[in-house]
N, C-alpha and C. Protein backbone atom coordinates (compact mmCIF):
# COMPACT_ATOMS: atom_id res chain seq x y z
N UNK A 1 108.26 118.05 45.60
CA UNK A 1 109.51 117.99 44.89
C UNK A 1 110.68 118.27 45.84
N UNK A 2 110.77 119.40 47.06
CA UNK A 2 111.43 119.52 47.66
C UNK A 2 111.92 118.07 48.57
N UNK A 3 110.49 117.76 49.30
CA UNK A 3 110.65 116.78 49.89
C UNK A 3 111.93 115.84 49.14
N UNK A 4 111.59 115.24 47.92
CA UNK A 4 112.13 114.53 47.41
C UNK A 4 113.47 114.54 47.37
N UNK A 5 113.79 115.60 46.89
CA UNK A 5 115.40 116.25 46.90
C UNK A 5 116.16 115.77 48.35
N UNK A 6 114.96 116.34 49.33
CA UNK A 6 115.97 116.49 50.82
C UNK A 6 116.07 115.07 51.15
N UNK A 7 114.99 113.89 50.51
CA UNK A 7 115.07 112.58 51.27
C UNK A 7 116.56 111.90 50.47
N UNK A 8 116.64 112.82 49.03
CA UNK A 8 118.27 112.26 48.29
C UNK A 8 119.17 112.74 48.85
N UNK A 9 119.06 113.81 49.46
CA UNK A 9 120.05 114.51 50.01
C UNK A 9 120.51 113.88 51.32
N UNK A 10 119.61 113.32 52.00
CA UNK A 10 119.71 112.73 53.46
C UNK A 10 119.95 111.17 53.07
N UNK A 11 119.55 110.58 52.23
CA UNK A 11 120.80 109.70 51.44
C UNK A 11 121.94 109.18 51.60
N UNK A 12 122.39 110.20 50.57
CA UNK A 12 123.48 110.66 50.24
C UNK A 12 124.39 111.06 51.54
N UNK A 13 124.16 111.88 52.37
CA UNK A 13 124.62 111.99 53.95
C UNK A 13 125.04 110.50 54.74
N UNK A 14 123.84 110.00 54.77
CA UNK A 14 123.88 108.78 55.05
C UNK A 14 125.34 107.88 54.85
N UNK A 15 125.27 107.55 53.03
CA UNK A 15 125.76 106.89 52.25
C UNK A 15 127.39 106.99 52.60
N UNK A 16 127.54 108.53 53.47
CA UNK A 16 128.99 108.80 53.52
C UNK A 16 129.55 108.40 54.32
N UNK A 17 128.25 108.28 55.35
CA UNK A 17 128.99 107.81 57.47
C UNK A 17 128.36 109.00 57.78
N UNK A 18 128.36 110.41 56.88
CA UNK A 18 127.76 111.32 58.58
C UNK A 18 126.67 111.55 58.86
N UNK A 19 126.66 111.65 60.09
CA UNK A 19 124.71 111.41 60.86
C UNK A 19 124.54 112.71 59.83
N UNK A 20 122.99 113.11 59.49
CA UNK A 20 122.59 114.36 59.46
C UNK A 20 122.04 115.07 59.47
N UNK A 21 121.93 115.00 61.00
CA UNK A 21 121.58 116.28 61.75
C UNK A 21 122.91 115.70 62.97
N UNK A 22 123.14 116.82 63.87
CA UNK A 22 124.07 116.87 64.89
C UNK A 22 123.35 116.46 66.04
N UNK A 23 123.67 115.30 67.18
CA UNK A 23 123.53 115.04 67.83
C UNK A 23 122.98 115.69 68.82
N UNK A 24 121.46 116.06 69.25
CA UNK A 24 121.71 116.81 70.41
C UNK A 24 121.59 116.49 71.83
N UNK A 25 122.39 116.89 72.36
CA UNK A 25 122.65 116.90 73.60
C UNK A 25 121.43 117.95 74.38
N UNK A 26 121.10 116.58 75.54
CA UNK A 26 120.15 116.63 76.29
C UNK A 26 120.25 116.55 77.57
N UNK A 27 120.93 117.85 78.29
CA UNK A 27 121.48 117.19 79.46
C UNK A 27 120.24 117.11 80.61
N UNK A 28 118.99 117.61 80.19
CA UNK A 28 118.18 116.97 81.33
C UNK A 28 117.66 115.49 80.84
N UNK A 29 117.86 114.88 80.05
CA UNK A 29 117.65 113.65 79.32
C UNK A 29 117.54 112.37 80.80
N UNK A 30 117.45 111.72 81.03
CA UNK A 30 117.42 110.27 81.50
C UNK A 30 119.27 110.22 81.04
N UNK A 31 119.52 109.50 82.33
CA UNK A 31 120.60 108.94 82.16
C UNK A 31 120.76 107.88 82.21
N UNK A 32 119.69 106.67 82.31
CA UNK A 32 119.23 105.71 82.12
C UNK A 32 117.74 105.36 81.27
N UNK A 33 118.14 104.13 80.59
CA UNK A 33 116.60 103.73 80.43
C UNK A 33 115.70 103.80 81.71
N UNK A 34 114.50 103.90 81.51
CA UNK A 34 113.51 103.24 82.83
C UNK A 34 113.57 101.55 82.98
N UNK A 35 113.86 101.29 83.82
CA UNK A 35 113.78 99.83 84.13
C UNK A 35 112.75 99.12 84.39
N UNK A 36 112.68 97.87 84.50
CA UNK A 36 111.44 96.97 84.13
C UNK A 36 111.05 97.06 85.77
N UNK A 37 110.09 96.82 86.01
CA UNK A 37 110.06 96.53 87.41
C UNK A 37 109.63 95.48 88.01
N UNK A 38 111.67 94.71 87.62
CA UNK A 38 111.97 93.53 88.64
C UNK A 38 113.04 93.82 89.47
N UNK A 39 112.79 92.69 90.07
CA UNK A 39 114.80 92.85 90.99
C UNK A 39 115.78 93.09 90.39
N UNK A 40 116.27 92.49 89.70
CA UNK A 40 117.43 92.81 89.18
C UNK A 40 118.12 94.09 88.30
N UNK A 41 116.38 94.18 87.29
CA UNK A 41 116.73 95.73 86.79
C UNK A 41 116.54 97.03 88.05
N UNK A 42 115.80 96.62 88.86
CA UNK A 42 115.87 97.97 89.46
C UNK A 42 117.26 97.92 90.35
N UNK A 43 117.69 96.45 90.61
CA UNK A 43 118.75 96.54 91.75
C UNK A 43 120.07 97.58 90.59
N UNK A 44 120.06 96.98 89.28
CA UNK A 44 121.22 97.58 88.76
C UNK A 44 120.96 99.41 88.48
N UNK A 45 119.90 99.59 88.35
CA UNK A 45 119.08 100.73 87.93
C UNK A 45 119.23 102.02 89.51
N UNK A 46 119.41 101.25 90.83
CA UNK A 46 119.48 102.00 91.55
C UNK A 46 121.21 101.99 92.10
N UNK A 47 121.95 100.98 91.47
CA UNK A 47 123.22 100.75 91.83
C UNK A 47 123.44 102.21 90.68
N UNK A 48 123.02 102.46 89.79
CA UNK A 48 124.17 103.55 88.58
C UNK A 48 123.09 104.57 88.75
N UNK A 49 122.19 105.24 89.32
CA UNK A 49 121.91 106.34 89.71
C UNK A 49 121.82 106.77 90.94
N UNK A 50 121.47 106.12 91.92
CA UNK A 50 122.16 106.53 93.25
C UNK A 50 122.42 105.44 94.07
N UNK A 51 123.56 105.22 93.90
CA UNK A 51 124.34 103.95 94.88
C UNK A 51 124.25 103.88 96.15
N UNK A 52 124.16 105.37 96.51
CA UNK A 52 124.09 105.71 98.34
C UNK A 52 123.07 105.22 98.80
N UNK A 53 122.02 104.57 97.64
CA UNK A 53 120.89 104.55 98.26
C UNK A 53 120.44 102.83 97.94
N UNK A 54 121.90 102.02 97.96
CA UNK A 54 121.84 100.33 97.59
C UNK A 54 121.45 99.90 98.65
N UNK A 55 122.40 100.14 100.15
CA UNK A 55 122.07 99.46 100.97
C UNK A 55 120.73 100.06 102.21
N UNK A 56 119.79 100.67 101.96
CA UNK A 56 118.81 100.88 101.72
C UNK A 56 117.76 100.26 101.21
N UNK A 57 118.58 99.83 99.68
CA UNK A 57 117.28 99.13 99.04
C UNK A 57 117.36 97.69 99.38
N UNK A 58 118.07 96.90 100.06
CA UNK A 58 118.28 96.16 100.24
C UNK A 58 117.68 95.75 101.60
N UNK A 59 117.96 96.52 102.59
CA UNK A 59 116.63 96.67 103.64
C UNK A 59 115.22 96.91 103.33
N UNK A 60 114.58 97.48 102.68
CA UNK A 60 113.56 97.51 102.23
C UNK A 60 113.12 96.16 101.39
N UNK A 61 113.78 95.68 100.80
CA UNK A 61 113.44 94.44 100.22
C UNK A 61 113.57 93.30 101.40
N UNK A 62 114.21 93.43 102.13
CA UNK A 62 114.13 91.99 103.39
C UNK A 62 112.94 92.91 103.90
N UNK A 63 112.70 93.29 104.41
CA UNK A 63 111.43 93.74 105.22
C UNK A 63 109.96 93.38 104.61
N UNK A 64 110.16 93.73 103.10
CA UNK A 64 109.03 93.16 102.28
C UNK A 64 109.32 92.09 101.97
N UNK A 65 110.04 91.07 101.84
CA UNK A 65 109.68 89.84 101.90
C UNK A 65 109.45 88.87 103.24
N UNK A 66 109.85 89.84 104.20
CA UNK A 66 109.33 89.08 106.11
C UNK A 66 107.93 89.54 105.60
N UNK A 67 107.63 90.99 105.20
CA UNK A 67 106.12 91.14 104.94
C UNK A 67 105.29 89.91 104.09
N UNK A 68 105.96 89.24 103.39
CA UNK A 68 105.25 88.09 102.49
C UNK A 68 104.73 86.94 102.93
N UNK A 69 105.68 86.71 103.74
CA UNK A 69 105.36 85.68 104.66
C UNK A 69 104.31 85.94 105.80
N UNK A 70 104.86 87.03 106.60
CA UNK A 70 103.53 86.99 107.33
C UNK A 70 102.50 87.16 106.57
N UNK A 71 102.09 88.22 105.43
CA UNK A 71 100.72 88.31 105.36
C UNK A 71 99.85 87.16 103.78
N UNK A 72 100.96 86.28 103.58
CA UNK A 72 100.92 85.42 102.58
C UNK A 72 100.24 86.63 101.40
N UNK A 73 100.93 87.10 101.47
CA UNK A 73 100.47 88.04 100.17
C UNK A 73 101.71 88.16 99.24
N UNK A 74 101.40 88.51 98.14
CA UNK A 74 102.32 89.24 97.17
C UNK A 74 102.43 90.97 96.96
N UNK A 75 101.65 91.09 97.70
CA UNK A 75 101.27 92.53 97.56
C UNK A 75 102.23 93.41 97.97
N UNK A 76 103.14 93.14 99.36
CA UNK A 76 104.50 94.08 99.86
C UNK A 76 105.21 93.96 98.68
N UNK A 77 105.78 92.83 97.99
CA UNK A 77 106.37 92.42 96.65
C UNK A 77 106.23 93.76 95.83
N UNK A 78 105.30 93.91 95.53
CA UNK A 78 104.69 94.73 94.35
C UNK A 78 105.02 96.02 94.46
N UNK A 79 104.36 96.47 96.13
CA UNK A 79 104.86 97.79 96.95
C UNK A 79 106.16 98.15 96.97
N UNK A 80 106.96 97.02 96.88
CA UNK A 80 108.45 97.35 97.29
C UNK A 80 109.39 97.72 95.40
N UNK A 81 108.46 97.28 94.67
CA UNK A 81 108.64 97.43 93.43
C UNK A 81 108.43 98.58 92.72
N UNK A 82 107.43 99.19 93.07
CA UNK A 82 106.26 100.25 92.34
C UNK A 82 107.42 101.80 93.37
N UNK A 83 107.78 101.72 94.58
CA UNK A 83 108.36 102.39 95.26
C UNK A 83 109.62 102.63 95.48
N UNK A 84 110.41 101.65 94.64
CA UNK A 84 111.49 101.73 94.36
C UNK A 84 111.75 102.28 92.54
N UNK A 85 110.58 101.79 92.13
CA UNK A 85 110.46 102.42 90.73
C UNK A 85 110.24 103.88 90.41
N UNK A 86 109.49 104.32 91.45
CA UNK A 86 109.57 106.00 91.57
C UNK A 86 110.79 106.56 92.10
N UNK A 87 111.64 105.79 92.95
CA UNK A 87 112.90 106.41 93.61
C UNK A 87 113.81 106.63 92.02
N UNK A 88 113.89 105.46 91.30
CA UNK A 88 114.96 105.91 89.83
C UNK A 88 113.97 106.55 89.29
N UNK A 89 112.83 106.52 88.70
CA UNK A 89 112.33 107.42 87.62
C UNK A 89 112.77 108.66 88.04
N UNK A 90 112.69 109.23 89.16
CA UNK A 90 113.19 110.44 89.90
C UNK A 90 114.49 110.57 89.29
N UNK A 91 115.29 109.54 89.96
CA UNK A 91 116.74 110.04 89.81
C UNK A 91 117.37 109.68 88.98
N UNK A 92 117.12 109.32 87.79
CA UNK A 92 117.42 108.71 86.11
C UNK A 92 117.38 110.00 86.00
N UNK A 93 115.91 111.38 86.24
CA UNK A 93 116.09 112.84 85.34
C UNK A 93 116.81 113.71 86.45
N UNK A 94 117.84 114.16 85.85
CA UNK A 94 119.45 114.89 86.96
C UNK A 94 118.41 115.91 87.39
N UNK A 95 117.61 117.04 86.72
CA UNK A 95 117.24 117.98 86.70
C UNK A 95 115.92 117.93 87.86
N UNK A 96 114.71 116.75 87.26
CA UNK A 96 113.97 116.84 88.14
C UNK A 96 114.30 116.56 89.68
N UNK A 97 115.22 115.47 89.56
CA UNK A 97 115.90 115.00 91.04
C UNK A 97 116.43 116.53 91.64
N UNK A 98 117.10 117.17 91.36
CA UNK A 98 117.56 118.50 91.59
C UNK A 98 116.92 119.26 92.68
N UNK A 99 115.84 119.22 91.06
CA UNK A 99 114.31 120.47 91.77
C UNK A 99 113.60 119.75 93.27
N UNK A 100 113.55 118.27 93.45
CA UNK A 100 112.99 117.49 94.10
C UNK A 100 113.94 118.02 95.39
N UNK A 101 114.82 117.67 94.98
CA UNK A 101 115.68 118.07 96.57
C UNK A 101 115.92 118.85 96.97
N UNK A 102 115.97 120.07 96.07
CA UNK A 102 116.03 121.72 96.64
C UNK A 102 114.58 122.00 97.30
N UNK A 103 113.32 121.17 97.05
CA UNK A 103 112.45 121.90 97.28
C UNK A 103 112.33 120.91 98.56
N UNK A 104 112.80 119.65 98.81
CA UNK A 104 112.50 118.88 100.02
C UNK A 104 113.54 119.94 101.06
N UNK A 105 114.57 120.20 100.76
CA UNK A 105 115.92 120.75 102.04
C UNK A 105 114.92 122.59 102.36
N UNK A 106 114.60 122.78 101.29
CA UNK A 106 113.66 124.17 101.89
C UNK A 106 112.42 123.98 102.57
N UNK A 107 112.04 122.75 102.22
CA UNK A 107 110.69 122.34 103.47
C UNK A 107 111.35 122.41 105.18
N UNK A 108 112.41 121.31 104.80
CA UNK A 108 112.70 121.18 105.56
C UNK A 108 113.44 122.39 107.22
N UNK A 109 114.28 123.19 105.96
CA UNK A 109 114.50 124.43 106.86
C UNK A 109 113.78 125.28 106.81
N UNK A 110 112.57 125.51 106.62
CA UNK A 110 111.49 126.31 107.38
C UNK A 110 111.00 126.12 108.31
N UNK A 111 110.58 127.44 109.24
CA UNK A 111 110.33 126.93 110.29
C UNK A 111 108.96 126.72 110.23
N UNK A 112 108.52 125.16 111.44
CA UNK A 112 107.12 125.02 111.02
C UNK A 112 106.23 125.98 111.69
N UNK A 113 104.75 125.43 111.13
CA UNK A 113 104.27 127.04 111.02
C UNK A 113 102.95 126.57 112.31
N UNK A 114 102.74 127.21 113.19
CA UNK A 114 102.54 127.06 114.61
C UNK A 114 100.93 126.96 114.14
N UNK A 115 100.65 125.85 115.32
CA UNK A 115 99.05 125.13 115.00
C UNK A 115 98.21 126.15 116.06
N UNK A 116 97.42 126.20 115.67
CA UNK A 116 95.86 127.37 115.80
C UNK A 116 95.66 126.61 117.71
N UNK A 117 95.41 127.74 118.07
CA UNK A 117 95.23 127.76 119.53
C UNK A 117 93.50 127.88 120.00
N UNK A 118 92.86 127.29 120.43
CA UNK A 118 91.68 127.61 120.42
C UNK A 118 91.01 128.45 121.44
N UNK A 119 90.65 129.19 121.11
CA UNK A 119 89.89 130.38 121.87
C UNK A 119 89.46 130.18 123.09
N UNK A 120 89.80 131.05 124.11
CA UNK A 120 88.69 131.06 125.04
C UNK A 120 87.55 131.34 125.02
N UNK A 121 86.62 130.36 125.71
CA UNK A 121 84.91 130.74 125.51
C UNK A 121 85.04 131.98 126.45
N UNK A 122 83.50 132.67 125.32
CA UNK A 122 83.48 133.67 125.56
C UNK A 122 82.68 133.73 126.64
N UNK A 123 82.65 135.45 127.53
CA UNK A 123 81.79 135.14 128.92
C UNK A 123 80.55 135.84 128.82
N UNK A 124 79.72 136.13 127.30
CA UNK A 124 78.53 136.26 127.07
C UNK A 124 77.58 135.48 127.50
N UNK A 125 76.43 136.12 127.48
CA UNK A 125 75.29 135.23 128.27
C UNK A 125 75.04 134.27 126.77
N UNK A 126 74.67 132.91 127.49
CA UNK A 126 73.48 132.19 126.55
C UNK A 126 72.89 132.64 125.42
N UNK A 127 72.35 132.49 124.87
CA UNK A 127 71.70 133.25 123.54
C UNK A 127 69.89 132.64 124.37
N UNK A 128 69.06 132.82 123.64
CA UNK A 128 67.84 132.45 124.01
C UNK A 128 67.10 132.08 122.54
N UNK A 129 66.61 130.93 122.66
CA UNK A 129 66.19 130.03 122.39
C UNK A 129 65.36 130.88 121.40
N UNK A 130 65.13 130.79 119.54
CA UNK A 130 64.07 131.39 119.18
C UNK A 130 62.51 131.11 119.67
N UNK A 131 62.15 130.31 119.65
CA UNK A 131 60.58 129.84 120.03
C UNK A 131 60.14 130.73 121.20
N UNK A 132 61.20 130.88 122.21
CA UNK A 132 60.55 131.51 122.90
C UNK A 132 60.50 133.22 122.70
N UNK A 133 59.21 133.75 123.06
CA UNK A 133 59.59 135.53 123.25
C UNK A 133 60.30 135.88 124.26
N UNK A 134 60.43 137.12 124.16
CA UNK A 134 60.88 138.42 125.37
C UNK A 134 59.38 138.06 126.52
N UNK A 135 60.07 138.08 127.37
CA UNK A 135 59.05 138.23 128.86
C UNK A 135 59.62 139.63 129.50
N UNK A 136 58.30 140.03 130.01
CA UNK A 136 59.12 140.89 130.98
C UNK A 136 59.26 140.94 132.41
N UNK A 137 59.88 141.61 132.97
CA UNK A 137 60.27 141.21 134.37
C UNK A 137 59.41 140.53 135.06
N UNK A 138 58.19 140.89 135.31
CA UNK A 138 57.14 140.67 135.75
C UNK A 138 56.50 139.09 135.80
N UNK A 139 56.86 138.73 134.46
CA UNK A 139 56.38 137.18 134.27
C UNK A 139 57.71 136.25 134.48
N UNK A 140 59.09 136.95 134.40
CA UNK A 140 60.22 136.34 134.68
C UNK A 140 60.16 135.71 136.52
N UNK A 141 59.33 137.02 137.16
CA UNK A 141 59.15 136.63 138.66
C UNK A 141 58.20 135.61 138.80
N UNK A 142 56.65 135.80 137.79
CA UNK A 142 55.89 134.93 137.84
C UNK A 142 55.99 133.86 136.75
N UNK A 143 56.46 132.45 136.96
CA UNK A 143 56.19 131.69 135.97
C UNK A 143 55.16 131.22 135.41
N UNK A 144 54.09 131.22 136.13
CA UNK A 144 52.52 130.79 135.89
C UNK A 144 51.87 132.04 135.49
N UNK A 145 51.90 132.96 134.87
CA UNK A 145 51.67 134.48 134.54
C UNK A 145 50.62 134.00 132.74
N UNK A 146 51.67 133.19 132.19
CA UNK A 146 51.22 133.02 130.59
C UNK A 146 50.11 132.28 130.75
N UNK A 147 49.88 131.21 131.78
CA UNK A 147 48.63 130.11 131.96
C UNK A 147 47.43 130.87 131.96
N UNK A 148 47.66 131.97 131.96
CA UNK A 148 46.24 132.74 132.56
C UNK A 148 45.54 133.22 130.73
N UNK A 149 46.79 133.94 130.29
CA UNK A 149 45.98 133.79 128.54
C UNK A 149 45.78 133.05 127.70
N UNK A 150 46.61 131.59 128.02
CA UNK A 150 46.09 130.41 127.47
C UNK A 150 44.69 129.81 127.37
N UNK A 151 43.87 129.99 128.62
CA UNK A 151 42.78 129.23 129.31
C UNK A 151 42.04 130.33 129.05
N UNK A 152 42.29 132.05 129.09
CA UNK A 152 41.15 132.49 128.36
C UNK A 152 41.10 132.40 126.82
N UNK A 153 42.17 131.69 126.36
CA UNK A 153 42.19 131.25 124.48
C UNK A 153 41.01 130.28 124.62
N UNK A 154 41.34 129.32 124.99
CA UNK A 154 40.57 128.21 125.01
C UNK A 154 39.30 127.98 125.44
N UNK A 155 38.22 129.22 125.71
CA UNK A 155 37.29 128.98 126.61
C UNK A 155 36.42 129.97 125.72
């Protein structure tokens, strides 16, 4: 029953001219639609969100189409499309573009972080081989020392 009332009531609002509910304002909203991804919408799409970045796109597009030719592909085409389509989706949202660039200019001024130096080898002896045992001095002088309990194994 309520329902009912509020859908006469919103009506009736209607019926007068005023919206009703109040407009809200969205200022991290898109300030553009997303554009289709062709030339022309993205050319206008990157002309009204960042212009600084037209003649740019305009190099990038001659480069991918010298790319077409040489590699008889369509594929740079596509690349140059799909990569220019992430540059506005970015910068259509004010907010995410924001966060994007505060966090690229703090990469950037950090200092980088120093690559691993590799050790000097150490001046320990060898390790020794498991299979073999401990000898002692004695058979270290004589190498033919073990032949002698072999051949009484075997006999």
């Amino acid at each position: 029953m309520a329902l009912a009332s509020a859908r006469a009531a919103g009506a009736r609002d209607e019926q007068k001219g005023r919206p009703m509910t109040n407009p809200y304002a969205d200022e991290d909203g898109p300030l553009i639609p997303r554009p289709e991804l062709m030339l022309p919408a993205l050319r206008q799409a990157v002309a009204a969100v960042v212009p600084s970045r037209l003649p740019g796109f305009f190099e990038d597009l001659q480069k991918a189409l010298v790319r077409v030719g040489d590699e008889d592909s369509v594929v740079p085409t596509r690349m140059f499309y799909r990569q220019r389509g992430v540059v506005v989706e970015i910068e259509r949202h004010p907010a995410i573009a924001r966060s994007l660039h505060a966090a690229d200019q703090a990469r950037q001024a950090a200092p980088s972080t120093p690559t691993r130096t590799p050790k000097p080898p150490s001046k320990r002896p060898p390790a020794r081989s498991p299979s073999r045992s401990r000898s002692t001095k004695e058979e270290e002088a004589d190498p033919t020392s073990h032949l002698g309990a072999l051949l009484t194994r075997r006999t």
